[in-house]
Protein backbone atom coordinates (compact mmCIF):
# COMPACT_ATOMS: atom_id res chain seq x y z
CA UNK A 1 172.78 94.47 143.01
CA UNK A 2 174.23 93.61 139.51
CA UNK A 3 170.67 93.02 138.65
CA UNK A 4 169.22 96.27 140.18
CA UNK A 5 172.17 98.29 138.21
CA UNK A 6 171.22 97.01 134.63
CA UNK A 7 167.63 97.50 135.64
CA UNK A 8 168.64 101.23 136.44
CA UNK A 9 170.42 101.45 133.35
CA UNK A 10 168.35 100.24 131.08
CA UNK A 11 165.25 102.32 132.47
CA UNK A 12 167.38 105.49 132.52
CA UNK A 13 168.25 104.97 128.70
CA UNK A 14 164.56 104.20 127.37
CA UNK A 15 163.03 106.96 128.88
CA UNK A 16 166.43 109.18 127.78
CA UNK A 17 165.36 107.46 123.97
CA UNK A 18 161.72 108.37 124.28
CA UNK A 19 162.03 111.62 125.18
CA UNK A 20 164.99 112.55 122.89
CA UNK A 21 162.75 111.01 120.14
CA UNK A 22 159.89 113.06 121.17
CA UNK A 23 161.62 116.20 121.13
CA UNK A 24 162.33 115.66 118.13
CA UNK A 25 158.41 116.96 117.38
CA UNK A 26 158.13 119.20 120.03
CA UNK A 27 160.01 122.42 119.38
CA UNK A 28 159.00 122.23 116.01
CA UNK A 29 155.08 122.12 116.63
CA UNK A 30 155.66 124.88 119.24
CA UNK A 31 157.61 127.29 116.41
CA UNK A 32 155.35 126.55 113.66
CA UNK A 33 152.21 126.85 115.44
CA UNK A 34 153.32 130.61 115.94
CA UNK A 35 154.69 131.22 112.22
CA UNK A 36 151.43 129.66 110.68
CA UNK A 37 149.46 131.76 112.95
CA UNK A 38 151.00 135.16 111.66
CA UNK A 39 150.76 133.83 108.28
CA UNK A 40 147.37 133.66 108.87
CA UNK A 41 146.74 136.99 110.22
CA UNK A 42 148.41 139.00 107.63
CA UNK A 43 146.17 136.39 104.88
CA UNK A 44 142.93 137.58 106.90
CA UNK A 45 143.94 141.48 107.01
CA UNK A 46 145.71 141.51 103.30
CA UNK A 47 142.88 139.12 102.06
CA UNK A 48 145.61 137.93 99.49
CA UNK A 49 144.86 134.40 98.36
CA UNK A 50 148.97 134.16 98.07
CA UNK A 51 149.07 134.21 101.64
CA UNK A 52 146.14 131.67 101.97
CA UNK A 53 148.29 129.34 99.84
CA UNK A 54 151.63 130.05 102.32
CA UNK A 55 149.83 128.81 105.11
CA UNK A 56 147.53 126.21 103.83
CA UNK A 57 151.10 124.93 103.04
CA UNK A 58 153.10 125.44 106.63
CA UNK A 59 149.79 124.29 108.09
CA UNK A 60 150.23 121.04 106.60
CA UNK A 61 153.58 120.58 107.86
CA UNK A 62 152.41 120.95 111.43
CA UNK A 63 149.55 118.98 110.93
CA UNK A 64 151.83 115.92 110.01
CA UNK A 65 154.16 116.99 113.07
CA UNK A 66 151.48 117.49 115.42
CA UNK A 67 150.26 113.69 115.18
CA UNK A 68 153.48 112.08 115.21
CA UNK A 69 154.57 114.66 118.52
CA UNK A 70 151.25 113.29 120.48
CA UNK A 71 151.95 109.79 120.03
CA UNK A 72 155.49 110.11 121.45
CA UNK A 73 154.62 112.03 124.19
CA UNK A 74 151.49 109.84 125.60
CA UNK A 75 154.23 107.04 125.87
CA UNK A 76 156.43 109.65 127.57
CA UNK A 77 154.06 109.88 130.29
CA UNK A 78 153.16 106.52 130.94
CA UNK A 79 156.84 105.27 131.40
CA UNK A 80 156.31 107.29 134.79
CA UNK A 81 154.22 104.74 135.84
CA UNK A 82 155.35 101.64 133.97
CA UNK A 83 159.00 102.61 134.96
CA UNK A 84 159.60 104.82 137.44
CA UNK A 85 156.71 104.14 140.00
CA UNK A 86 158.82 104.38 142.99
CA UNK A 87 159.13 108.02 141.70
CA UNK A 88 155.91 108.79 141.19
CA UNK A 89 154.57 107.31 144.45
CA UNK A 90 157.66 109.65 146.40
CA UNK A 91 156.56 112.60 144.22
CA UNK A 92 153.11 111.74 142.59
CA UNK A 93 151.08 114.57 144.85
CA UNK A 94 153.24 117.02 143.10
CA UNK A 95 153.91 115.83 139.64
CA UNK A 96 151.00 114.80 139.06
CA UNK A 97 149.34 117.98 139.53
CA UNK A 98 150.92 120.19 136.54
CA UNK A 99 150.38 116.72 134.16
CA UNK A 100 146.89 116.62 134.98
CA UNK A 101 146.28 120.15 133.86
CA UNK A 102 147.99 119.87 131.17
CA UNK A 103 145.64 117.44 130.12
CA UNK A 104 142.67 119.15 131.21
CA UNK A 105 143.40 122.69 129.74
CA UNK A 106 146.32 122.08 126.88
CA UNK A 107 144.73 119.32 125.47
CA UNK A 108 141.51 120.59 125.21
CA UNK A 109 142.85 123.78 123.64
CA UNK A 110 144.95 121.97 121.05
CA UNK A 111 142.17 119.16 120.25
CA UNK A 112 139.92 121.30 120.25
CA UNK A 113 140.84 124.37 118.02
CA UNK A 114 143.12 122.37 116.46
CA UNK A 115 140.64 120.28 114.91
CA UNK A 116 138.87 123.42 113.60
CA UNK A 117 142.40 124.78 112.36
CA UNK A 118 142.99 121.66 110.21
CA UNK A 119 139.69 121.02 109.31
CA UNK A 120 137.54 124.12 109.27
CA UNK A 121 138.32 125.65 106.36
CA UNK A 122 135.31 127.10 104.52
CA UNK A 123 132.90 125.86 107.94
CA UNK A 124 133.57 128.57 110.05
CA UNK A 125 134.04 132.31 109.50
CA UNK A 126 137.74 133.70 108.87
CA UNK A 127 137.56 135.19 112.00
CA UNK A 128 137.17 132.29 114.18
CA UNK A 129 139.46 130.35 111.96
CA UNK A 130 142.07 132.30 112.51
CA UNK A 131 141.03 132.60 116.38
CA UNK A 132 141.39 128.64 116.14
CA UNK A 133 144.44 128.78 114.93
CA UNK A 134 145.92 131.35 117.85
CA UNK A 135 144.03 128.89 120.40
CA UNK A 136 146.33 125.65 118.93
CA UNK A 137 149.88 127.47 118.96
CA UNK A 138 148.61 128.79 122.34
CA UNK A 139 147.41 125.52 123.66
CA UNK A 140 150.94 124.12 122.97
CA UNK A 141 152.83 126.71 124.63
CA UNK A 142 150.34 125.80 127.67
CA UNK A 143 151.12 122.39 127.16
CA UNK A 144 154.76 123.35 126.98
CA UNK A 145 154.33 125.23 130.41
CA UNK A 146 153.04 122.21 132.90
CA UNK A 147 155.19 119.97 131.41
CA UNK A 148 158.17 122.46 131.79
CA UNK A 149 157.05 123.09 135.53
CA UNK A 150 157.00 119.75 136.35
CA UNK A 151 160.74 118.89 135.10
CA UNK A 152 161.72 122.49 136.71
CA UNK A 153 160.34 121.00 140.24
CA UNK A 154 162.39 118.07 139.71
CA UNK A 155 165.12 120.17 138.90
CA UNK A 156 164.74 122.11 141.97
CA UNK A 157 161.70 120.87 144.50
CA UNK A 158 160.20 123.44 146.54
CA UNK A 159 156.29 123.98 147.67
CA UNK A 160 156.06 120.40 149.19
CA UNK A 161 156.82 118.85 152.75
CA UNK A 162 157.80 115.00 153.34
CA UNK A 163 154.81 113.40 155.68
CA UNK A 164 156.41 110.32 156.77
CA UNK A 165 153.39 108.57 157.68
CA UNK A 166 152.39 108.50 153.87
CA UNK A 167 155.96 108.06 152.86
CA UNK A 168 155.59 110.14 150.01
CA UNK A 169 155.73 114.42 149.57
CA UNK A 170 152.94 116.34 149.52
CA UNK A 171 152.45 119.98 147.98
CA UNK A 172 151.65 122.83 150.31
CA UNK A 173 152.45 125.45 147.89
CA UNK A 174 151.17 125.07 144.42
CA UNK A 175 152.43 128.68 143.22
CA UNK A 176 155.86 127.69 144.88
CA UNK A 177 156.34 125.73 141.65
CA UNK A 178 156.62 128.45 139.04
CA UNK A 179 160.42 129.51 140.40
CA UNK A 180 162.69 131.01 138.54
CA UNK A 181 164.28 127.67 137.19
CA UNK A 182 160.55 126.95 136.07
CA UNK A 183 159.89 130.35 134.43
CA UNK A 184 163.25 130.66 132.85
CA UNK A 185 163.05 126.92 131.76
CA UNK A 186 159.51 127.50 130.28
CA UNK A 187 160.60 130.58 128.04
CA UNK A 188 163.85 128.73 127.52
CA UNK A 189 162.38 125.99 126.02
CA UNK A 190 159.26 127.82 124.19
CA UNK A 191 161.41 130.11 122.23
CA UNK A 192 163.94 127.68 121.34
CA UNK A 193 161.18 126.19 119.18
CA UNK A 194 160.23 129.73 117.30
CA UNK A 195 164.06 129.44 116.61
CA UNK A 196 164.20 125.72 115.46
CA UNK A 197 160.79 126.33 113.44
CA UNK A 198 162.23 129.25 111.51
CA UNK A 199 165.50 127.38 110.50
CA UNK A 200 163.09 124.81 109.19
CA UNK A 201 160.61 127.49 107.20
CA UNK A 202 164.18 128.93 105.73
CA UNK A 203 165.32 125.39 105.03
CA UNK A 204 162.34 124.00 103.43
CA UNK A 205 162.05 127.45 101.62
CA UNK A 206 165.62 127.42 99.96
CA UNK A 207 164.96 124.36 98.43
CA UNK A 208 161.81 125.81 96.74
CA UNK A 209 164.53 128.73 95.32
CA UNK A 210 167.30 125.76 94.65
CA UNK A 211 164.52 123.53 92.58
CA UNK A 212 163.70 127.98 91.10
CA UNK A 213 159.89 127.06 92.08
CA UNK A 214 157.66 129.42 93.76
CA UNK A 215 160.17 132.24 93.84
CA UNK A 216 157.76 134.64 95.88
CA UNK A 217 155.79 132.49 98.23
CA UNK A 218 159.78 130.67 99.32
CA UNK A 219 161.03 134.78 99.66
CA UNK A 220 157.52 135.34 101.72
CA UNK A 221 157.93 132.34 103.78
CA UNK A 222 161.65 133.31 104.56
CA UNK A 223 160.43 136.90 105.78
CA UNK A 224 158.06 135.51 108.42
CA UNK A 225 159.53 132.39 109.43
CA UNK A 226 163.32 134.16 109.47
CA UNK A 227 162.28 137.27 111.84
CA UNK A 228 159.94 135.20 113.94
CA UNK A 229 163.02 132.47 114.49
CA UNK A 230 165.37 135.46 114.92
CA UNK A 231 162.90 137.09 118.12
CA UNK A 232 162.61 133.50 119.52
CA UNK A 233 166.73 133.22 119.24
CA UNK A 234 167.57 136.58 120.54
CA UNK A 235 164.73 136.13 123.42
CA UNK A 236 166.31 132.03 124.06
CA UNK A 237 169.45 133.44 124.28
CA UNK A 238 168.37 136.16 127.14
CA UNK A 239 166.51 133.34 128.86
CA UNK A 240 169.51 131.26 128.64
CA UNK A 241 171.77 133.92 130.72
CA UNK A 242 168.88 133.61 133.18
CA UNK A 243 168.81 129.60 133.68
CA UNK A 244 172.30 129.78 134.04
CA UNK A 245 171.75 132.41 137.02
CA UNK A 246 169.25 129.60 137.98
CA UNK A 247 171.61 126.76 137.60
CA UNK A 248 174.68 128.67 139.87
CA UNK A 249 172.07 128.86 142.47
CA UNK A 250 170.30 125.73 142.95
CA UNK A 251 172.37 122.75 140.93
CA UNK A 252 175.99 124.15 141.56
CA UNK A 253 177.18 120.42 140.80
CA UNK A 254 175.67 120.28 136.79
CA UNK A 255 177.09 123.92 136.54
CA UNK A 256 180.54 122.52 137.29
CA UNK A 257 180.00 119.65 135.12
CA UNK A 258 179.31 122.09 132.06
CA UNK A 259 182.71 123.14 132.36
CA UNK A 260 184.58 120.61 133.28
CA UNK A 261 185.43 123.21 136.39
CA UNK A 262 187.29 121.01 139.35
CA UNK A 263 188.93 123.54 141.14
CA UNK A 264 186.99 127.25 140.64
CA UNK A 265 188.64 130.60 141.67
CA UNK A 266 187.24 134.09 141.93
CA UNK A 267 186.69 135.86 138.50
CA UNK A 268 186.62 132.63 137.29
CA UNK A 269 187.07 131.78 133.41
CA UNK A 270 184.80 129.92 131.05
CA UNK A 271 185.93 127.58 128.61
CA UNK A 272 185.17 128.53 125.11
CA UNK A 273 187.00 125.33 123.55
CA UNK A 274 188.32 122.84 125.14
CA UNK A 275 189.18 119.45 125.32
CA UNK A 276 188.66 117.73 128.88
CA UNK A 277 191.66 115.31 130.70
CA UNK A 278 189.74 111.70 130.66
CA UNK A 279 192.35 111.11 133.51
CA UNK A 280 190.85 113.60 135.77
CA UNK A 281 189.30 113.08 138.91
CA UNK A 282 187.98 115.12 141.85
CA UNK A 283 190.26 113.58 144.13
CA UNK A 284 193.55 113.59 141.88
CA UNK A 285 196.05 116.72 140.66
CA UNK A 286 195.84 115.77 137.49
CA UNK A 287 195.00 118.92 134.90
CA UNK A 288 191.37 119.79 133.76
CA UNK A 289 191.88 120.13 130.04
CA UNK A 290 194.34 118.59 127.61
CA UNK A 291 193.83 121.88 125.52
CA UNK A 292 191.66 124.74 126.34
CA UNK A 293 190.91 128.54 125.14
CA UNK A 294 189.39 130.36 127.96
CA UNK A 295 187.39 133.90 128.39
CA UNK A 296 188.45 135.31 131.63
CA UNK A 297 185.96 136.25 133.75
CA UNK A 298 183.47 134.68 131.44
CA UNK A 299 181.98 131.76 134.36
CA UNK A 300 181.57 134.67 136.80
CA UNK A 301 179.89 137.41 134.64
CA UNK A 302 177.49 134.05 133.03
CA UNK A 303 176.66 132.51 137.18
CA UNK A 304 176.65 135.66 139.10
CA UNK A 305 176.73 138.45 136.92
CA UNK A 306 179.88 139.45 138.76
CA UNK A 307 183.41 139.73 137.31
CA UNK A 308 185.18 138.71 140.59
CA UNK A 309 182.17 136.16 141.79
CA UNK A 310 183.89 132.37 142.74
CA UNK A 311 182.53 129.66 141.08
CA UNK A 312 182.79 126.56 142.76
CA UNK A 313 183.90 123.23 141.01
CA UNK A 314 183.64 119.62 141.56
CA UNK A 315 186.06 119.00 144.33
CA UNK A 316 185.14 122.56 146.05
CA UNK A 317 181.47 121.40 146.16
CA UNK A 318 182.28 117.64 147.06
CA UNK A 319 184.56 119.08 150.19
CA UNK A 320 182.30 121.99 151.35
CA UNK A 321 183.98 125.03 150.17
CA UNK A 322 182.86 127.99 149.06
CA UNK A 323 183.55 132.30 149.06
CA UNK A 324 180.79 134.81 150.23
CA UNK A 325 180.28 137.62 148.18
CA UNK A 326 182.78 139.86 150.35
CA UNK A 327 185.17 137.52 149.15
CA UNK A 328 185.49 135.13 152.58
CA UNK A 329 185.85 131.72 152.56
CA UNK A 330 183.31 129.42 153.92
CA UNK A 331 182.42 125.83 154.46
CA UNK A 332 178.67 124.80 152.99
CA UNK A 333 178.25 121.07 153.67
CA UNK A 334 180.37 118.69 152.23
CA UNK A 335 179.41 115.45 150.26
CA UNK A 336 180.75 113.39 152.93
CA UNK A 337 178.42 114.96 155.56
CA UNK A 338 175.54 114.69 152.93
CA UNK A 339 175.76 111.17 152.77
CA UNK A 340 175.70 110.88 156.71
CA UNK A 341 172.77 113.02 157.27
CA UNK A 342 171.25 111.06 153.95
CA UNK A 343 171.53 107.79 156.07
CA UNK A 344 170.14 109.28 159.24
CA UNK A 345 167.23 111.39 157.65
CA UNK A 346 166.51 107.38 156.27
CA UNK A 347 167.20 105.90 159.63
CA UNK A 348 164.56 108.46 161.17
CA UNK A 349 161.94 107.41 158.83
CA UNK A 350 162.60 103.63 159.35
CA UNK A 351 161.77 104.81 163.19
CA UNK A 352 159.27 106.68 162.25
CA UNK A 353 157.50 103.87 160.60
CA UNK A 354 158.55 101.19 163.70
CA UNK A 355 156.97 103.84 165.87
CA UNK A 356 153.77 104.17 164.23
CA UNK A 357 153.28 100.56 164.21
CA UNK A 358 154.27 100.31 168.03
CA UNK A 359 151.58 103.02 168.59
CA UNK A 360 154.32 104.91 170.42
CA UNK A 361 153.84 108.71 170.09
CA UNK A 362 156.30 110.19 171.47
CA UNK A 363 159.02 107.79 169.61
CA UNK A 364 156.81 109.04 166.35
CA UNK A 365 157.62 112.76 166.92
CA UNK A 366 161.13 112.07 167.99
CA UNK A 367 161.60 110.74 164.39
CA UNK A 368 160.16 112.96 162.89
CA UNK A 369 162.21 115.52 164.42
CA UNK A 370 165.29 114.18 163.30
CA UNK A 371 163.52 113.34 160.22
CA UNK A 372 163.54 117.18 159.62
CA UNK A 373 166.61 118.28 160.43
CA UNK A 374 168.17 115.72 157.83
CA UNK A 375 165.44 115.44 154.92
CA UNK A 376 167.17 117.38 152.93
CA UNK A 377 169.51 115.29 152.12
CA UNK A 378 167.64 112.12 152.40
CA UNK A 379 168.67 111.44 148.32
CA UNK A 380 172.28 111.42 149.56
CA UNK A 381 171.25 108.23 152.06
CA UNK A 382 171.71 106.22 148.84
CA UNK A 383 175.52 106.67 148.42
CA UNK A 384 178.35 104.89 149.55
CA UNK A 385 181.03 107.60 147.91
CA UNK A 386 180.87 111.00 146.34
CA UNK A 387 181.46 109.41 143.24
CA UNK A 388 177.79 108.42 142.75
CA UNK A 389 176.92 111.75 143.05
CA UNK A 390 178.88 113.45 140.50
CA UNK A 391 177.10 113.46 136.99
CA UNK A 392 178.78 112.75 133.45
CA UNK A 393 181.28 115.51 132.99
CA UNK A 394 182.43 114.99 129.76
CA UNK A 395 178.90 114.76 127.86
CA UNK A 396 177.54 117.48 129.55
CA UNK A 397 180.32 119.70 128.73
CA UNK A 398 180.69 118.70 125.49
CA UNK A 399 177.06 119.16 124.97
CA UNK A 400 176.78 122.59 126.38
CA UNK A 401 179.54 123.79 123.81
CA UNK A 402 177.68 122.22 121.37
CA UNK A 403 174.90 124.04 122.10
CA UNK A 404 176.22 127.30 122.12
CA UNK A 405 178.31 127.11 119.63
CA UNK A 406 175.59 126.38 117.04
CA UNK A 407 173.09 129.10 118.70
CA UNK A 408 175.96 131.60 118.04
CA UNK A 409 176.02 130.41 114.32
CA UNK A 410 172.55 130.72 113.78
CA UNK A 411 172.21 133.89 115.19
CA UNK A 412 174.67 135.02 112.22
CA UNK A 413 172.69 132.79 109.43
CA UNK A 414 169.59 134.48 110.69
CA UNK A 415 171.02 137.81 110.15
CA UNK A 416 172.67 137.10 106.33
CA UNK A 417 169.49 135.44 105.53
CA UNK A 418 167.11 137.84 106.60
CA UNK A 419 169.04 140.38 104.85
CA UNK A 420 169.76 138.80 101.84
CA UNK A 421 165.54 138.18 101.69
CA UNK A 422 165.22 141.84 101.59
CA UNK A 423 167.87 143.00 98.85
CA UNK A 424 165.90 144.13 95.80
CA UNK A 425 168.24 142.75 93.59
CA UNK A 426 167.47 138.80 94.51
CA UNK A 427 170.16 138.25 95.90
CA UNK A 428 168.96 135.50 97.76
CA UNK A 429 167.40 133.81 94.82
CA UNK A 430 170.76 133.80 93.59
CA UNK A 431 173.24 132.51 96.46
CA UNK A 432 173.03 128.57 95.99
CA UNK A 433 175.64 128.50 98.34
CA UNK A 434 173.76 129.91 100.83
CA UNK A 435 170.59 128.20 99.67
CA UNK A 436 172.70 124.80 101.18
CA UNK A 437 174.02 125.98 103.39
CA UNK A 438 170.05 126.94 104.85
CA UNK A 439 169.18 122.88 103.79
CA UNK A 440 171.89 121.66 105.73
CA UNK A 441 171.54 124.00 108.59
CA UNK A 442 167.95 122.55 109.52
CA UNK A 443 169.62 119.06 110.89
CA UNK A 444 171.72 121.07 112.72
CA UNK A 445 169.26 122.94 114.54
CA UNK A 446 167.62 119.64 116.06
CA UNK A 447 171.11 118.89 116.81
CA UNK A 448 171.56 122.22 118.66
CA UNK A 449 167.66 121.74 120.04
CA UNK A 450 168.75 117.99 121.96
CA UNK A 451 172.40 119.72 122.95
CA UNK A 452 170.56 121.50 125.12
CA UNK A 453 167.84 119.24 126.91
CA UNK A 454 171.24 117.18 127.57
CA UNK A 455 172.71 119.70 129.25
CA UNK A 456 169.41 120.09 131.39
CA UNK A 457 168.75 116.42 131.74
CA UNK A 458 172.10 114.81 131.83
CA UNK A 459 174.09 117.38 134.19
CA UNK A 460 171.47 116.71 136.83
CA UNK A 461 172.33 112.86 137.19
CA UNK A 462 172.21 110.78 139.36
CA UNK A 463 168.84 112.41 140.37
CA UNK A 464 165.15 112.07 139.50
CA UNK A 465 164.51 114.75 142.27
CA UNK A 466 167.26 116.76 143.27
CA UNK A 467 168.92 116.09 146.01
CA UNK A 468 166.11 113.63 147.68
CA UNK A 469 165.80 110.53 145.18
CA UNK A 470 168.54 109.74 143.34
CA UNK A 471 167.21 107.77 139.77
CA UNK A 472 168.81 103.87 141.75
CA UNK A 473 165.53 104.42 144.11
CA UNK A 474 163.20 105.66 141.53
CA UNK A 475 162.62 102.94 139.52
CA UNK A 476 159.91 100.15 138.99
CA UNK A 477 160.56 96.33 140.32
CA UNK A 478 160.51 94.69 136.96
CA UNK A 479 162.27 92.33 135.22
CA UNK A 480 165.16 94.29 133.35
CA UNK A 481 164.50 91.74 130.22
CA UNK A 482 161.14 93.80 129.97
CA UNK A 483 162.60 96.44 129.78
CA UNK A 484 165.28 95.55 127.61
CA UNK A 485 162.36 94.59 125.25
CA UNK A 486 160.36 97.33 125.39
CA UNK A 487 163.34 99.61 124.72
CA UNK A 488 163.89 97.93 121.60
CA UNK A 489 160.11 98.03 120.59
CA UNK A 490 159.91 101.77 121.30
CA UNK A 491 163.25 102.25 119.27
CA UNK A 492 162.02 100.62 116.09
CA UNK A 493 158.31 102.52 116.57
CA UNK A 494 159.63 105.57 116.77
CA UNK A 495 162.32 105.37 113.76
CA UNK A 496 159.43 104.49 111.56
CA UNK A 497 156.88 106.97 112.58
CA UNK A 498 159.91 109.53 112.20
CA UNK A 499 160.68 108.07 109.36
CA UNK A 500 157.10 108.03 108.30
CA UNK A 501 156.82 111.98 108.99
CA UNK A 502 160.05 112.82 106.88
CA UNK A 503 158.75 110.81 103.70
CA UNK A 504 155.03 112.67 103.95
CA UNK A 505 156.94 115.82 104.54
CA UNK A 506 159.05 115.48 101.49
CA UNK A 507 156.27 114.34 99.54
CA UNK A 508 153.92 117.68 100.97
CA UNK A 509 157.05 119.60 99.86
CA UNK A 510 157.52 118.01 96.71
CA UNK A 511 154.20 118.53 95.60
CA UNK A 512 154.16 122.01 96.28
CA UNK A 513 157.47 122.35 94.02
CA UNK A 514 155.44 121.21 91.30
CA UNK A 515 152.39 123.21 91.63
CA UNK A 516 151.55 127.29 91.70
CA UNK A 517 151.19 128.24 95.57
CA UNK A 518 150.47 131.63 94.85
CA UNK A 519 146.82 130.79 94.39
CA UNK A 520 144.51 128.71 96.72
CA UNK A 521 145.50 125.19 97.39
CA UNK A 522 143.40 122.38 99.06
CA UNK A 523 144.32 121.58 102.03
């Protein structure tokens, strides 16, 4: 068991390394995909050889992102198998399904049309150029969307049945996947990278007007890449009230965790700062917070959109209790019963498969009977205590805070920027203050970017599906030293590629410091 626990552990934090490295590229491609693109179509209607310089330049950017984010993610993909292949035999049917068009459509979109984007200037008319170049940031937002679909299923599973004679779920709903976890995940996620790509336009931009090189094409760049980042904040932000809708509604338990929230009551609160009680426990008295500064009514209005709703918490959800909306008190089921129906739903399928061996029918559709009635909470078969079921408070609620707190600062830098950029006077040009400020700010914005996928990823522990495999029966039977090792060999691989994509960037924006990017550059 000791064994089995650092073999879960160490599985759970390569795959939580690979894919925090890869988003690392992700949001960014996705952002800058877009801004290049309307660079390009105000070049082609203005035919203004400045603007063919501005996004030769950004175009070069993504190229160098773009390589490094493919690499990252093919790995991504195979750990499901290398890893997790309990998980994808349970689930394959279904996962696999939204992966494999994602390869079939996204990747032929991006390789595609991305090739001619990078490569076809001066081969193919302006026109189909810039048609290219819509195809790319398209094909990554389609990319974006099967991937996004996939995690959202995982998040919540619904369009599949278990058939206990394959041991495994199979789909018999495909459009059952796009729910509203998966839509508000996928527009979540998209526009979150028009906001991290415009940070990173401003960023790069100031440093042009710090070094007081390129004065227009830095002011220009701002423009586009500041109200594009601004839409995609404004639009993340509206999405965001919407997953949390989402969230109150199908994972009450990673809600609860994202505030820390043990004990809810009607109209509840939400904590705007906060420091959580490391002594605190769903089964003690001891107090939530050590310090706290709370919005009333603020977890209602952001779950429900109700100013009196209840809002369970961690012990209300591990016991069973609840309030209907006219304000009763009811009982849901408890974890305790969950983990009793868990072990029957797996005793059923044990019979199921003794059955089917034995040739005996009717045992076979007594099983699956009671198979049925229980599956839902076969993940919960797994536990011994509630305990294992509850995720990590304290990161996810720290996380979420982070989060928001640094959306709610960048939709003020946006707004000082963006008017600064349009003062006659140059103001901008100007405020070096605020020209480091932008620098700094771009660091942030990753930091604000992985906040948020640990919100999503982390406050959903202990599952891989939720609520019917929990991540302790997901995993691959291999020796933990492998995967010890190849944790360590993906670690160092992916520092130096992302090391390897900083230098070229810094060099790409170097160069351009030195030169005159108001006229045609080579690309």
């Amino acid at each position: 068991m000791d064994n089995l626990i650092s073999l879960v552990d160490w599985s759970r934090l390569q795959f939580a390394m690979t894919a925090i490295y890869h988003w690392l590229f992700v949001p960014l491609t996705l952002g800058l995909s877009v801004i290049v693109a309307v660079m390009e179509t105000i070049y082609l209607r203005t035919k203004s050889e400045k603007w063919l310089s501005t996004t030769k330049f950004w175009m070069t950017l993504l190229a160098i992102n773009f390589a490094i984010g493919v690499a990252t993610g093919i790995i991504l993909e195979f750990e499901f198998g290398t890893n997790w292949s309990n998980y994808s035999w349970f689930v394959g049917d279904i996962f696999g399904a939204p992966l494999a068009i994602e390869g079939i459509l996204a990747f032929f979109l991006e390789a595609t049309f991305g090739a001619v984007m990078f490569f076809g200037w001066n081969k193919v008319s302006p026109r189909f150029h810039l048609l290219s170049t819509w195809l790319t940031a398209i094909g990554a937002s389609v990319s974006a969307l099967w991937i996004l679909v996939a995690n959202a299923w995982m998040q919540y599973p619904t369009g599949m049945e278990f058939d206990p004679a394959e041991m495994r779920n199979v789909m018999n709903d495909f459009w059952a996947l796009f729910s509203g976890v998966a839509v508000n995940k996928f527009f979540h996620a998209v526009l979150s990278g028009w906001a991290l790509a415009g940070v990173f336009v401003i960023g790069v931009s100031c440093y042009f007007l710090w070094r007081r090189s390129n004065t227009d094409f830095a002011i220009r760049s701002i423009k586009t890449g500041g109200w594009i980042g601004l839409i995609g904040l404004l639009l993340c932000m509206w999405t965001g009230d919407g997953s949390a809708v989402e969230v109150a509604k199908t994972q009450p338990m990673k809600l609860a965790a994202m505030e820390g929230l043990y004990r809810g009551e009607k109209g509840q609160g939400i904590v705007a700062l906060g420091v959580l009680n490391p002594d605190k426990r769903w089964d003690n008295d001891e107090p939530e917070y050590l310090f706290e500064i709370t919005l009333p009514k603020g977890l209602a209005i952001l779950a429900r959109h109700d100013m009196e709703a209840f809002v369970p918490g961690i012990t209300d959800i591990i016991e069973g209790i609840d309030v209907s909306s006219a304000g009763d008190t009811i009982n849901t089921v408890g974890y305790a019963e969950r983990i009793e129906r868990g072990k029957r739903a797996q005793q059923a399928l044990r019979d199921f498969g003794l059955a089917m061996e034995a040739h005996d029918k009717p045992a076979m559709l007594q099983a699956r009977e009671r198979l049925a009635n229980d599956y839902a909470f076969f993940g919960y078969g797994y536990f011994e205590s509630p305990d294992e079921a509850i995720p990590p408070v304290a990161l996810t609620f720290y996380s979420f805070r982070v989060m928001v707190m640094l959306g709610s600062y960048f939709l003020l830098f946006y707004l000082v920027v963006l008017f600064l950029a349009y003062k006659k006077e140059g103001w901008l040009t100007r405020a070096h203050w605020l020209q480091m400020v932008a620098m700094i700010s771009v660091p942030l914005m990753w930091v604000c970017s992985e906040a948020g996928w640990m919100v999503a990823e982390v406050g959903r522990q202990p599952w891989t599906v939720q609520d019917l495999l929990p991540t302790v029966a997901a995993i691959s039977e291999i020796p933990t030293s492998s995967v010890m090792v190849t944790f360590w060999m993906f670690a160092i691989i992916f520092t130096l590629l992302l090391a390897a994509e900083v230098s070229i960037m810094i060099k790409w924006v170097n160069k351009g410091v030195r030169r005159d990017l108001n006229t045609n550059i080579q690309f």
